[in-house]
Protein backbone atom coordinates (compact mmCIF):
# COMPACT_ATOMS: atom_id res chain seq x y z
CA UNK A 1 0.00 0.00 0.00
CA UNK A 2 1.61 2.93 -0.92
CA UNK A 3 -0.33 5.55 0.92
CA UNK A 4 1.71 6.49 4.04
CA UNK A 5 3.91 5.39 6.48
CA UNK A 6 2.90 2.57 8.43
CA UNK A 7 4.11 4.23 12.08
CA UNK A 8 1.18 6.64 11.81
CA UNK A 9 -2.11 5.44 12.09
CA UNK A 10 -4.54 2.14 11.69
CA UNK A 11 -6.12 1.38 8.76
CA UNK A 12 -9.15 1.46 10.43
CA UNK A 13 -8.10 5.82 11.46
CA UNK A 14 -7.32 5.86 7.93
CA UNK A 15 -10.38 4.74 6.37
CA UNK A 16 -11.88 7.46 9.12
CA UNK A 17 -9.84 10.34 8.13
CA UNK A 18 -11.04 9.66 4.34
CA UNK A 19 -14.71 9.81 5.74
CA UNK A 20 -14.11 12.67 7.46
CA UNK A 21 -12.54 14.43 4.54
CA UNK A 22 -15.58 13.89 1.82
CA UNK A 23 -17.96 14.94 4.35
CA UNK A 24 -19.67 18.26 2.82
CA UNK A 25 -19.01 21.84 4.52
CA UNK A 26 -15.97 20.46 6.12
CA UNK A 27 -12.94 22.34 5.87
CA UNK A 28 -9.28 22.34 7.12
CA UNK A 29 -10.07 24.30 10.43
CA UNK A 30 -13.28 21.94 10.93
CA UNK A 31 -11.60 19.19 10.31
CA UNK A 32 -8.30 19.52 12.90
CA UNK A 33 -11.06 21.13 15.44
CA UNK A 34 -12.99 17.44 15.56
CA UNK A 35 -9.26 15.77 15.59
CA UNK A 36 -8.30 18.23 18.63
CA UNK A 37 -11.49 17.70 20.18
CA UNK A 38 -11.98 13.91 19.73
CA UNK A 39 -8.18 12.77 19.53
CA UNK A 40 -8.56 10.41 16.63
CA UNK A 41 -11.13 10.35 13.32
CA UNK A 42 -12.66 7.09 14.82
CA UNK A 43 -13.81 9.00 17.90
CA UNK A 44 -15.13 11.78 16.24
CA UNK A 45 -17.43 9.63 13.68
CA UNK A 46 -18.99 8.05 16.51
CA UNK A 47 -19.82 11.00 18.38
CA UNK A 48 -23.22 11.75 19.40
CA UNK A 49 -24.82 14.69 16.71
CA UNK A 50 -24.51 16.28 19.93
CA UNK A 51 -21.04 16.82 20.39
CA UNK A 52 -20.60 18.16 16.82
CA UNK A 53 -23.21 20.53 17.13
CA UNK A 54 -21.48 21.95 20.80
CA UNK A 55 -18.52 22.22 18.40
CA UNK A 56 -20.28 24.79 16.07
CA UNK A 57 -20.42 22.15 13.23
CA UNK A 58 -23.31 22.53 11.12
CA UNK A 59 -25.90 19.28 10.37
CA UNK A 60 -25.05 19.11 6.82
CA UNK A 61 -21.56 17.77 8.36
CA UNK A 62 -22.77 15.16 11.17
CA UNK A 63 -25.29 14.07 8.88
CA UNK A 64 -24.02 12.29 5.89
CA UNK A 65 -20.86 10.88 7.84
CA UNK A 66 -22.36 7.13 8.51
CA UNK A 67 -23.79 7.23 5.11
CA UNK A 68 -23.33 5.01 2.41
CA UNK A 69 -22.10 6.81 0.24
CA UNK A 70 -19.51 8.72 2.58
CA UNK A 71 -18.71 5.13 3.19
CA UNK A 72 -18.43 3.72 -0.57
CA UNK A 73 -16.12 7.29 -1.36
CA UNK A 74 -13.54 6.13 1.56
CA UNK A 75 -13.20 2.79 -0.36
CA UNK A 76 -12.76 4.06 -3.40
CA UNK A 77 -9.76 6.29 -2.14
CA UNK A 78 -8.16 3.30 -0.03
CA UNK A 79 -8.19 1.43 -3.49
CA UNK A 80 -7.01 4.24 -5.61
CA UNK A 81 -3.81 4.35 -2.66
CA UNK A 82 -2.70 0.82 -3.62
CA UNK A 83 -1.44 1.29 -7.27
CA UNK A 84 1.66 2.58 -7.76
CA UNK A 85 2.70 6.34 -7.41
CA UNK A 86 -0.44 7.02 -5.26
CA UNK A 87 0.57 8.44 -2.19
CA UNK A 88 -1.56 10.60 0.42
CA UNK A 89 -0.41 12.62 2.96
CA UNK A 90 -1.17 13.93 6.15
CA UNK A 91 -1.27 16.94 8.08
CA UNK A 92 0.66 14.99 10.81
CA UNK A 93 2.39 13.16 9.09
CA UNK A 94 6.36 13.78 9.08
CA UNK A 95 6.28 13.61 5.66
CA UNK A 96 3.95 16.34 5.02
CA UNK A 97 5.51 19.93 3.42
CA UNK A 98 6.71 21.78 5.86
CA UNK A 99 6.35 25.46 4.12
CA UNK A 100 2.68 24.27 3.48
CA UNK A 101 2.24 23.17 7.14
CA UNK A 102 2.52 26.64 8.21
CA UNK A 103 -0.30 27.63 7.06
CA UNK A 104 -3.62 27.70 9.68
CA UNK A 105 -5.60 26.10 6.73
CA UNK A 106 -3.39 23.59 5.77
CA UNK A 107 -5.16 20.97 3.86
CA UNK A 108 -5.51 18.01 6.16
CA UNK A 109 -4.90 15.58 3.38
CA UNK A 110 -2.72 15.94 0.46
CA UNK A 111 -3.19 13.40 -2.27
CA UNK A 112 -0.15 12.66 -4.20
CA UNK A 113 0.36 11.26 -7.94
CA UNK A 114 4.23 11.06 -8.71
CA UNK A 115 6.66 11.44 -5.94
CA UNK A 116 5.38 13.02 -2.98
CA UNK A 117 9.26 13.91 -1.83
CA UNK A 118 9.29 16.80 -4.22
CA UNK A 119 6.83 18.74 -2.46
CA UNK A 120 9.49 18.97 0.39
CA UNK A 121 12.24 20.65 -2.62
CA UNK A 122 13.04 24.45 -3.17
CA UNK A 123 9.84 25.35 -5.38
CA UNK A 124 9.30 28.38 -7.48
CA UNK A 125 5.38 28.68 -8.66
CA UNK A 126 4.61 30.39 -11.70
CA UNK A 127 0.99 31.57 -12.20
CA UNK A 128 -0.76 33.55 -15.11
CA UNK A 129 -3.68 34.63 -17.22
CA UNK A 130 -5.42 31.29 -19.29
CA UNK A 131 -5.75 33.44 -22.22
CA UNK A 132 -2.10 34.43 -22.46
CA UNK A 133 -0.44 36.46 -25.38
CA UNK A 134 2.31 34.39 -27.27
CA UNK A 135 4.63 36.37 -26.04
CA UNK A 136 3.69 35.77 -22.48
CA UNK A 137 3.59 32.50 -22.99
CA UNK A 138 7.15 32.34 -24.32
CA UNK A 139 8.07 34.32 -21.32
CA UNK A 140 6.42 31.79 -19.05
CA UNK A 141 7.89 28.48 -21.44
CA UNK A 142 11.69 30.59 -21.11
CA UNK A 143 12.07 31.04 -17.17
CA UNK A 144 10.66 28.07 -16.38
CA UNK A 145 13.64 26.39 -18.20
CA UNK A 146 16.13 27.95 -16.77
CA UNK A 147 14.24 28.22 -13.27
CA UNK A 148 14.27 24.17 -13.27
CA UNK A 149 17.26 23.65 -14.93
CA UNK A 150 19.13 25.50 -12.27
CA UNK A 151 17.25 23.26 -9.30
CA UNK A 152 13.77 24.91 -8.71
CA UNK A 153 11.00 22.77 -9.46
CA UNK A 154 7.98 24.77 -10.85
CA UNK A 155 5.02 24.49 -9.14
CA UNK A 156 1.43 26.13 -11.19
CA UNK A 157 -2.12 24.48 -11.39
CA UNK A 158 -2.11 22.67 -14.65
CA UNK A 159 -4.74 25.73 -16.31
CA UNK A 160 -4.89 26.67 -19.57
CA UNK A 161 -2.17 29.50 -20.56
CA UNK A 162 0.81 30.19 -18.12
CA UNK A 163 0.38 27.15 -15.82
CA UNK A 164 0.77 25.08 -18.64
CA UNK A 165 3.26 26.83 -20.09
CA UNK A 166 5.46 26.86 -17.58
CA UNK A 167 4.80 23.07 -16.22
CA UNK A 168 5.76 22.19 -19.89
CA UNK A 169 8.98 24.16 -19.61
CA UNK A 170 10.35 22.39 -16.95
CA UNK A 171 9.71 19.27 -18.55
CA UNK A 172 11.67 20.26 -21.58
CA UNK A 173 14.95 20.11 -19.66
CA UNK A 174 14.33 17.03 -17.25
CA UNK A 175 12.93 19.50 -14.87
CA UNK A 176 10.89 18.71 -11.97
CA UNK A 177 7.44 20.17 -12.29
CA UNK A 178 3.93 20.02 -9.99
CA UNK A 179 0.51 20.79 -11.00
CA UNK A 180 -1.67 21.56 -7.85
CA UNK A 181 -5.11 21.05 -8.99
CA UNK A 182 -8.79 22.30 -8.55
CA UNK A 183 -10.21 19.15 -8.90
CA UNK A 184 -10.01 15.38 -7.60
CA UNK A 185 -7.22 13.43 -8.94
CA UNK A 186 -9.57 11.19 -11.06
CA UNK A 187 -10.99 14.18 -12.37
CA UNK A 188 -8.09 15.78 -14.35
CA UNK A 189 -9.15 19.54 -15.67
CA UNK A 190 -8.88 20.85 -18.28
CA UNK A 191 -9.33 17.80 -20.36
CA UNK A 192 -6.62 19.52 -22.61
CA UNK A 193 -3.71 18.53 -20.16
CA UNK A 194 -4.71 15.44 -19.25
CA UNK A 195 -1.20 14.42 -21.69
CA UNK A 196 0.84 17.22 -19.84
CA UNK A 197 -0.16 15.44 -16.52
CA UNK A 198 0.41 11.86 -17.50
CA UNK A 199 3.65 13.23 -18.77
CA UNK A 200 4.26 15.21 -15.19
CA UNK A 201 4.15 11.89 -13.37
CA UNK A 202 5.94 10.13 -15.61
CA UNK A 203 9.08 12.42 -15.58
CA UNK A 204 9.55 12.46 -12.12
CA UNK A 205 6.89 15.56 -10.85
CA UNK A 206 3.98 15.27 -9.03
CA UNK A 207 0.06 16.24 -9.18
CA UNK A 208 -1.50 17.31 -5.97
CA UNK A 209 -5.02 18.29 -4.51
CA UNK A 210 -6.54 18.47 -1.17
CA UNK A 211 -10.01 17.24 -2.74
CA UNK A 212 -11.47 13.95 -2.83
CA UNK A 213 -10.69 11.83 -5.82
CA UNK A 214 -13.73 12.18 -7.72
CA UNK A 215 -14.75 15.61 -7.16
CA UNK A 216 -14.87 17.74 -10.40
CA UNK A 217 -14.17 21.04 -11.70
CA UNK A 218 -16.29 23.60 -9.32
CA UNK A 219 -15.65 27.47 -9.23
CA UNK A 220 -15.19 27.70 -5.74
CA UNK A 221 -12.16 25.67 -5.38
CA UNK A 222 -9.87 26.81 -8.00
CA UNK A 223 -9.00 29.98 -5.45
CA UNK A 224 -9.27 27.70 -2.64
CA UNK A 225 -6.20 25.96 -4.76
CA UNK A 226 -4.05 28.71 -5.46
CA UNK A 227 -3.07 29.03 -1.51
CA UNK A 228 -1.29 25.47 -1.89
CA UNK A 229 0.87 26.52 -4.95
CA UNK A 230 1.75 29.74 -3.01
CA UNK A 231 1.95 27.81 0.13
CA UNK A 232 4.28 25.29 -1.47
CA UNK A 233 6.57 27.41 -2.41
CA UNK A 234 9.31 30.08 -1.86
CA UNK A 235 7.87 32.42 -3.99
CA UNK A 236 5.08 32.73 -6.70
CA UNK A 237 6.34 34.76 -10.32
CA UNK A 238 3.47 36.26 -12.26
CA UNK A 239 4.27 36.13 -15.71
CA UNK A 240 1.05 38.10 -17.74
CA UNK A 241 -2.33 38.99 -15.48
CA UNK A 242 -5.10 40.92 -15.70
CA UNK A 243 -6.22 42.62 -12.89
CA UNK A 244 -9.04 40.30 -12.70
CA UNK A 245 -7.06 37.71 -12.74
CA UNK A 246 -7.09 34.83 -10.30
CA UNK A 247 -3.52 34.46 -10.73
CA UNK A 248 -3.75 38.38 -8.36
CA UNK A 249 -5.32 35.65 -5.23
CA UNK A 250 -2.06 33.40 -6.05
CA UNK A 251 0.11 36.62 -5.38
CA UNK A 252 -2.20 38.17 -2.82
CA UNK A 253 -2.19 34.83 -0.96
CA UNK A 254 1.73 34.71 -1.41
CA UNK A 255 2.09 37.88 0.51
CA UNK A 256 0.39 37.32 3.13
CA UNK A 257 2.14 33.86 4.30
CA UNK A 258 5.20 35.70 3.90
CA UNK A 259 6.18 34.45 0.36
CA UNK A 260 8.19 36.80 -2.09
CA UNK A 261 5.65 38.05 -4.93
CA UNK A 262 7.50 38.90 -8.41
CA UNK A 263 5.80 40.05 -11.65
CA UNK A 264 7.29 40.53 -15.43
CA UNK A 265 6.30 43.75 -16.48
CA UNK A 266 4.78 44.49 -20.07
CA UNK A 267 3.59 46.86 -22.85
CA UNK A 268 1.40 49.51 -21.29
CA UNK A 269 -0.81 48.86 -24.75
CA UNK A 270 -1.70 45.02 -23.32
CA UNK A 271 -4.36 44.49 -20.85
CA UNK A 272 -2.85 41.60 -19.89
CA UNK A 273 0.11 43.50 -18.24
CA UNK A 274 -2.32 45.53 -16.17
CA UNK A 275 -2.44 42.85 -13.36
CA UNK A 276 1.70 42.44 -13.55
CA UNK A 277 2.23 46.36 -13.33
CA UNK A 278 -0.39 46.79 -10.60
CA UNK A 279 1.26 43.85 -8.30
CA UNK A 280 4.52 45.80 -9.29
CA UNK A 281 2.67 49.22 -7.81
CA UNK A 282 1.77 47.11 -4.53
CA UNK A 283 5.24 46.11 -3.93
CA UNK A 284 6.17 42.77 -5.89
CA UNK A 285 9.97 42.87 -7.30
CA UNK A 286 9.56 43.77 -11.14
CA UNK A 287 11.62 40.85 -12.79
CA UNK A 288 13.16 41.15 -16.22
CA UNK A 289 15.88 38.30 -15.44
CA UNK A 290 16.05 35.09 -13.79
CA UNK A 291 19.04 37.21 -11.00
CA UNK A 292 16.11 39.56 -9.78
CA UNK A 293 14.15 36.23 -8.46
CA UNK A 294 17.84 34.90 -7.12
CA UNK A 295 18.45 38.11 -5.65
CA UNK A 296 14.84 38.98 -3.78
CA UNK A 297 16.06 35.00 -2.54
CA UNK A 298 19.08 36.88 -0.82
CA UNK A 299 21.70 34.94 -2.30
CA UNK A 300 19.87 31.78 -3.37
CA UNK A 301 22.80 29.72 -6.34
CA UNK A 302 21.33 28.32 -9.03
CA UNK A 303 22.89 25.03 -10.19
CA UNK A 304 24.98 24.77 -13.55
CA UNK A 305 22.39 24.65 -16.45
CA UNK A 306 21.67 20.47 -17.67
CA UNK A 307 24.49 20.14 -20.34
CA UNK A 308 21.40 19.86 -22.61
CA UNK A 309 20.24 23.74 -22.31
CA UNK A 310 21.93 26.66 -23.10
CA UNK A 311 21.24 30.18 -21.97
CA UNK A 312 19.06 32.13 -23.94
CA UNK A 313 22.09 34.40 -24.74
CA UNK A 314 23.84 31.37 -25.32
CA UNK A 315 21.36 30.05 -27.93
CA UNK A 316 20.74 33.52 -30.03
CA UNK A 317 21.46 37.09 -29.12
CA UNK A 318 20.60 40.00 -31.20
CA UNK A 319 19.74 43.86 -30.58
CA UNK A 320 16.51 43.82 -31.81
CA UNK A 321 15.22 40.83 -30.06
CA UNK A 322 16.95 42.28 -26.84
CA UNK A 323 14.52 44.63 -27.17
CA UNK A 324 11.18 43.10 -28.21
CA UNK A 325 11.69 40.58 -25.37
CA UNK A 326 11.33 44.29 -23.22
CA UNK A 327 8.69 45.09 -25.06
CA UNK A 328 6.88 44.92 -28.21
CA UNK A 329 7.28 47.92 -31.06
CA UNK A 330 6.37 48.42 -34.42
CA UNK A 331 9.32 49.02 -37.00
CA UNK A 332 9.57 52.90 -36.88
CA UNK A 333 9.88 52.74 -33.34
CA UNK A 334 12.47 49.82 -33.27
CA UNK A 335 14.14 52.44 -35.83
CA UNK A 336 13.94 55.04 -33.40
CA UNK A 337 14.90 53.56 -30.34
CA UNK A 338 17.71 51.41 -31.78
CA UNK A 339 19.28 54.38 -34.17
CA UNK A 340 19.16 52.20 -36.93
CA UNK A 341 17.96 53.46 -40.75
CA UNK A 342 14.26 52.13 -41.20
CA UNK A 343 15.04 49.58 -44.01
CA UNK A 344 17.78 48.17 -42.36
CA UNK A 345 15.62 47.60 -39.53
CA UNK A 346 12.96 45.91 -41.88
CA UNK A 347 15.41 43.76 -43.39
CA UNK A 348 16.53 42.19 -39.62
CA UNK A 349 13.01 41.89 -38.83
CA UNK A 350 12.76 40.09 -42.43
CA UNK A 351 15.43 37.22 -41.11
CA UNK A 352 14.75 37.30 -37.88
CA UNK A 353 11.07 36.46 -38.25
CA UNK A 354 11.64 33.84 -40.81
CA UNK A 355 13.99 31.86 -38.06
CA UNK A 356 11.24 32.36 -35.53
CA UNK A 357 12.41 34.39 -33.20
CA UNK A 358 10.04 36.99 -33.54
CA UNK A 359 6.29 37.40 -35.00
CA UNK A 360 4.03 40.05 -35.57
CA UNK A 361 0.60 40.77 -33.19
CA UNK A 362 -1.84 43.74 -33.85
CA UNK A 363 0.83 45.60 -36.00
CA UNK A 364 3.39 45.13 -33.52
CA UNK A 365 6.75 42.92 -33.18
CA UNK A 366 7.17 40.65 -30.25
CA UNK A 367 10.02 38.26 -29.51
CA UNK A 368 9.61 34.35 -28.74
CA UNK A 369 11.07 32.51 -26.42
CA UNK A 370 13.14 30.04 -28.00
């Protein structure tokens, strides 16, 4: 059984504890208050209705819990934990993440696809709009490659855009990457990624969610998610964001467990920078490098690149591209900026939009991330 260490608790507190969790209206805090109160999930499922109510609980929770199909749920989790790579993990359990554990709504059960040890390694999550720009989502693919090739693993939550930008960037240099997700594990969302997570597990990452196996894609719980991949981790990058966005929770949550907040800046022209520039205004560290993350980290080292990846200046530099990675421009004001006559601007743009390093969006040149 691959589910957790056998010093911890009886199969019988086990099968409890999954009870407990599927229970409706439940939450972290509920949950460790009927642990504190009752000393073990076995106690507090045979409590009286009595006892839960003196604990403020609410009948929708004492209810259902000797129910069949609370019941039938708990099996179904204690068979998904026998096949290999399924792991769950507990709020007491040694094992559990100890960044995450500081938090006073720390999920009381984390289950695990992949290897459960990487939620314990230095983590960097990168979070963004799921309508991204191409540039922002050659921003996202770019630092997430160097980010994990250098040691971090890159944390996001498997969503459209960003997220799955940057998950798939890690993976592209035998990075380590996890996907903290909105749903159940048996319940993969968007349907879209269900590859990118198969392909997650299968290099070495990990998916993760506090919710029981087969609950699916609800509103409510995709911000309820975003304080695990900020809790996770040592800091949470914003790569493009509306001010609407939910990737602004991610950061807002960030800040206030004491995580470092950092956001790419962008064209004043794109609404999608609006959310970066007004995290920047709040006081997040404005990134244009991978060394601004290292050094809000006070003196964090990143690990010699994978012999397979080069820098980006390694792989291509050019003084054009320098500055449409800054920024995008249209051709008279690449002319004007870089001093260069007009048509010899058009003719760089000419080559270097044939080798792909650049393309052209509402009238105005943008560099890719190669």
């Amino acid at each position: 059984m691959a589910q957790c260490p056998s010093y911890r608790i009886s199969p019988a507190e086990l099968e409890a504890r999954l009870r407990l969790h599927s229970l409706p209206e439940l939450g972290p805090r509920r949950f460790r208050k009927l642990l504190s109160a009752f000393d073990s999930a076995s106690a507090a499922l045979s409590a009286p209705a009595s006892a839960w109510r003196s604990l403020g609980l609410p009948a929708a929770c004492a209810e259902p819990r000797r129910s069949s199909e609370v019941r039938e749920r708990a099996t179904a989790a204690l068979a998904w934990l026998e096949a290999e790579q399924h792991h769950l993990l507990m709020w007491d359990d040694p094992a559990y993440p100890g960044l995450l554990a500081e938090l006073g709504d720390a999920p009381p059960l984390l289950y695990v696809a992949g290897d459960p040890a990487l939620l314990e390694q230095p983590q960097l999550a990168m979070v963004g709009s799921r309508r991204a720009s191409r540039p922002g989502l050659d921003t996202a693919h770019s630092f997430a490659r160097s980010l994990a090739a250098g040691g971090f693993v890159i944390t996001s939550g498997l969503a459209l855009g960003i997220d799955g930008a940057a998950h798939q960037g890690a993976l592209d240099v035998a990075g380590k990457t996890i996907a903290v997700l909105g749903t159940g594990l048996q319940r993969l969302y968007p349907a879209r990624h269900r590859q990118l997570a198969a392909d997650i597990v299968e290099h070495g990452g990990a998916l993760v969610s506090e919710l029981p196996l087969d609950c699916p894609p609800h509103a409510g719980n995709f911000p309820r998610r975003n304080r695990i991949i900020s809790g996770l981790s040592l800091g949470v990058l914003v790569v493009e964001a509306s001010p609407s966005s939910g990737s602004l929770i991610t950061a807002r949550l960030a800040a206030e467990q004491g995580r470092e907040v950092y956001a790419i800046p962008g064209s004043i022209h794109h609404p999608g920078a609006r959310g970066c520039h007004q995290l920047i205004r709040d006081g997040a560290v404005l990134v244009e490098s991978i060394e601004h993350i290292l050094e809000a980290l006070r003196g964090w080292q990143l690990q010699p690149p994978l012999a397979s990846e080069a820098s980006p200046a390694q792989r291509f530099a050019h003084p054009l591209l320098d500055l449409l990675h800054a920024a995008p421009h249209s051709s008279e004001a690449l002319a004007a900026v870089s001093g260069w006559p007009l048509p010899q601007v058009l003719a760089a743009l000419t080559e270097l939009e044939l080798d792909g390093h650049i393309a052209c969006e509402a009238g105005r040149w943008v560099g890719r991330a190669r």
